[in-house]
Protein backbone atom coordinates (compact mmCIF):
# COMPACT_ATOMS: atom_id res chain seq x y z
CA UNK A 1 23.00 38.90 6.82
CA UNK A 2 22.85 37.82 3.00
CA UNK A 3 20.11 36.52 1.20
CA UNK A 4 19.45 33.23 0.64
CA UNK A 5 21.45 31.72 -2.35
CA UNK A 6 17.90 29.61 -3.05
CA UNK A 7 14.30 31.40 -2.55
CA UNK A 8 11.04 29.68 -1.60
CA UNK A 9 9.60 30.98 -5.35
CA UNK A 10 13.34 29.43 -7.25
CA UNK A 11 12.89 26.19 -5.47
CA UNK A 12 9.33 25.86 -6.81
CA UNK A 13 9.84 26.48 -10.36
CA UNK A 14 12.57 23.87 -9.76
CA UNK A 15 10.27 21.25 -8.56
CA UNK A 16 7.37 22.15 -10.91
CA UNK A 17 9.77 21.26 -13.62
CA UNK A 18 7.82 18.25 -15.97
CA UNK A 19 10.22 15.43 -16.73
CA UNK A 20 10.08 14.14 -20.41
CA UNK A 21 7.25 13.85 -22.56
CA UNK A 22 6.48 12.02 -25.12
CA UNK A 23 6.02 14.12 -28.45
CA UNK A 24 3.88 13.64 -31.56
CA UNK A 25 6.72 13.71 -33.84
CA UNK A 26 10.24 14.76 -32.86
CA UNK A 27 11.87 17.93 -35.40
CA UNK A 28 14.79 18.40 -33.53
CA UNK A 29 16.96 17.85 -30.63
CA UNK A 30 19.95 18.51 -28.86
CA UNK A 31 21.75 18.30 -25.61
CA UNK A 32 24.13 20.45 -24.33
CA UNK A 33 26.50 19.95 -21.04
CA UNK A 34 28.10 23.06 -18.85
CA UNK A 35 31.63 22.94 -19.14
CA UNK A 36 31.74 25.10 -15.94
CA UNK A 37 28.80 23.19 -13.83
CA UNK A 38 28.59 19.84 -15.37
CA UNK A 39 24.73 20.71 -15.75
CA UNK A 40 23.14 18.89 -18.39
CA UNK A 41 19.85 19.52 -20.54
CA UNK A 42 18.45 17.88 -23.77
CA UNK A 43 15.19 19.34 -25.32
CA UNK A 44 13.43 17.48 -28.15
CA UNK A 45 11.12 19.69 -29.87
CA UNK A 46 8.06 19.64 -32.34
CA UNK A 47 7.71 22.75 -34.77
CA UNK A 48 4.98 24.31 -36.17
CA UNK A 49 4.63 24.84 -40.13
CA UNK A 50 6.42 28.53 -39.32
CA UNK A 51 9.16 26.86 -37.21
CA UNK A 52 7.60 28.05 -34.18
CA UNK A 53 7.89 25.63 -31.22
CA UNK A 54 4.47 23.56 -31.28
CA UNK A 55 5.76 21.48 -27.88
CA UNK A 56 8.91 20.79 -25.94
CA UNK A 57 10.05 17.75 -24.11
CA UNK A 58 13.17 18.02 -21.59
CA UNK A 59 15.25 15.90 -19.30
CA UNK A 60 17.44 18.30 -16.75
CA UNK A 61 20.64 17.28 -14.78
CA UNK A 62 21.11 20.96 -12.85
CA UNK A 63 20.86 22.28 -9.77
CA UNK A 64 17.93 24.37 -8.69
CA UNK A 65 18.64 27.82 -11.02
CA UNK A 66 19.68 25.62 -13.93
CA UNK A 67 15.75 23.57 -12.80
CA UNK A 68 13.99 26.97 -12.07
CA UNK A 69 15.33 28.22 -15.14
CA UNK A 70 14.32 24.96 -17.78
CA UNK A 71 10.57 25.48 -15.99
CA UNK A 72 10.69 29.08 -16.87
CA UNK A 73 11.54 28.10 -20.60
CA UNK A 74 9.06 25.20 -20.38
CA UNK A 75 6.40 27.11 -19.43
CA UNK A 76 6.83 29.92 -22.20
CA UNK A 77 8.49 28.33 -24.85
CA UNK A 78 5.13 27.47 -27.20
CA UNK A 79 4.72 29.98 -30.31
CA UNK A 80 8.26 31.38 -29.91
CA UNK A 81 10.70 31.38 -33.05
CA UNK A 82 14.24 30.75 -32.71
CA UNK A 83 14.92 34.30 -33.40
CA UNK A 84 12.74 35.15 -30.19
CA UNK A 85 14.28 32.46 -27.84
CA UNK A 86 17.80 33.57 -29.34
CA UNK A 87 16.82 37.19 -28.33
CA UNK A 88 15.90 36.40 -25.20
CA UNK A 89 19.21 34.16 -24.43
CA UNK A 90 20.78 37.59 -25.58
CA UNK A 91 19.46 39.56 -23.29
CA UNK A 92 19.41 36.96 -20.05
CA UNK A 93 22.83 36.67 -20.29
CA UNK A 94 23.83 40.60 -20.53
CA UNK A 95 21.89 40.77 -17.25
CA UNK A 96 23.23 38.03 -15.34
CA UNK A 97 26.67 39.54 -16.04
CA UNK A 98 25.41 43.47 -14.94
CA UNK A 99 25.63 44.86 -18.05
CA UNK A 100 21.97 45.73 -18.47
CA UNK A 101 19.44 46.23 -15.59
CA UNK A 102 16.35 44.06 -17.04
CA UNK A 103 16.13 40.81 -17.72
CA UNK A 104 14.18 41.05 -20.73
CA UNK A 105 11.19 40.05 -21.59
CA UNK A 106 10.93 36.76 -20.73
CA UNK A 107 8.38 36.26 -18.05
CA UNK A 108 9.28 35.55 -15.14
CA UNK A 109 12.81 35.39 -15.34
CA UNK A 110 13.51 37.83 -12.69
CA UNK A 111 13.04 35.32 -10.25
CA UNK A 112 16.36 34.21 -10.93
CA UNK A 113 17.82 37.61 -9.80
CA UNK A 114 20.07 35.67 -6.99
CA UNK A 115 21.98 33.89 -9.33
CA UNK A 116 23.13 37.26 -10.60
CA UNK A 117 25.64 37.79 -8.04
CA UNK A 118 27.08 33.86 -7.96
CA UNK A 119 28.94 33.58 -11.54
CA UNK A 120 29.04 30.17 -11.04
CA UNK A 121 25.40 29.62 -11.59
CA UNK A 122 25.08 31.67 -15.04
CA UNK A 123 25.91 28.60 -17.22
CA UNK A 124 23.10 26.24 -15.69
CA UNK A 125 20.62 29.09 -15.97
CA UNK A 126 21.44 29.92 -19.30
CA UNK A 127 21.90 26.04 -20.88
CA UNK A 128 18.16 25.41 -20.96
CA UNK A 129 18.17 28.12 -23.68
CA UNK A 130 20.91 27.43 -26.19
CA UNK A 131 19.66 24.10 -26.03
CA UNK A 132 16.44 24.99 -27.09
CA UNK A 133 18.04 26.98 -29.71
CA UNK A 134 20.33 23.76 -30.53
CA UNK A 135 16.98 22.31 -30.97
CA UNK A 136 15.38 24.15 -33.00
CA UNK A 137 18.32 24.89 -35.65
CA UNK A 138 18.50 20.33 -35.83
CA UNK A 139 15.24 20.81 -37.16
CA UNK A 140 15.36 20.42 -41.17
């Protein structure tokens, strides 16, 4: 018998997921579609004086890695730089395809070890973070 494509702990994070908020002053945005899913996410962000991200607001059109996956980002996304969330977008996507055996060090990203065998699901895991990214480089 195979494991279940969605876990008890992936469906959480997907339903824990905050819609939009409403930000102090906006720096930078962006939204990015899947060409492979049709996912959809678009982060507004407000930096810090050393372009760190201060908050984050998101609306996310995915299914329930690509939801898991924005919470995950949500949730540890304050005080990173855009050469840490670039790092980490690095290394999530060398393990969803195999060729490393960690994750990386974002926390709690493991949880989206499932996905790792269903190709199909890497771009709506991995959108939430090059829009981020997209977010942060809009910023002037």
């Amino acid at each position: 018998m195979t494991a279940p494509l969605y876990t008890t702990e992936i469906l959480r994070l997907a339903a824990s997921l905050y819609g939009p908020r409403e930000l102090e002053r906006v720096d930078g945005g962006a939204e990015l579609r899947s060409p492979t899913c049709g996912s959809w996410v678009s982060i507004s962000v407000q930096l810090d004086g050393n372009r760190r991200v201060e908050a984050i607001s998101q609306q996310v059109h995915a299914c329930a890695f690509g939801q898991a996956s924005a919470a995950l980002l949500e949730r540890h996304a304050i005080g990173r730089a855009h050469d840490e969330v670039s790092d980490a977008l690095i290394l999530l996507s060398r393990w969803l395809a195999k060729e490393q055996d960690g994750p990386g060090g974002w926390p709690n990203i493991e949880t989206l070890e499932p996905a790792r065998e269903r190709r199909g699901r890497h771009g709506a895991i991995l959108l939430p973070f090059r829009t981020l990214l997209a977010a942060i480089e809009a910023a002037p």
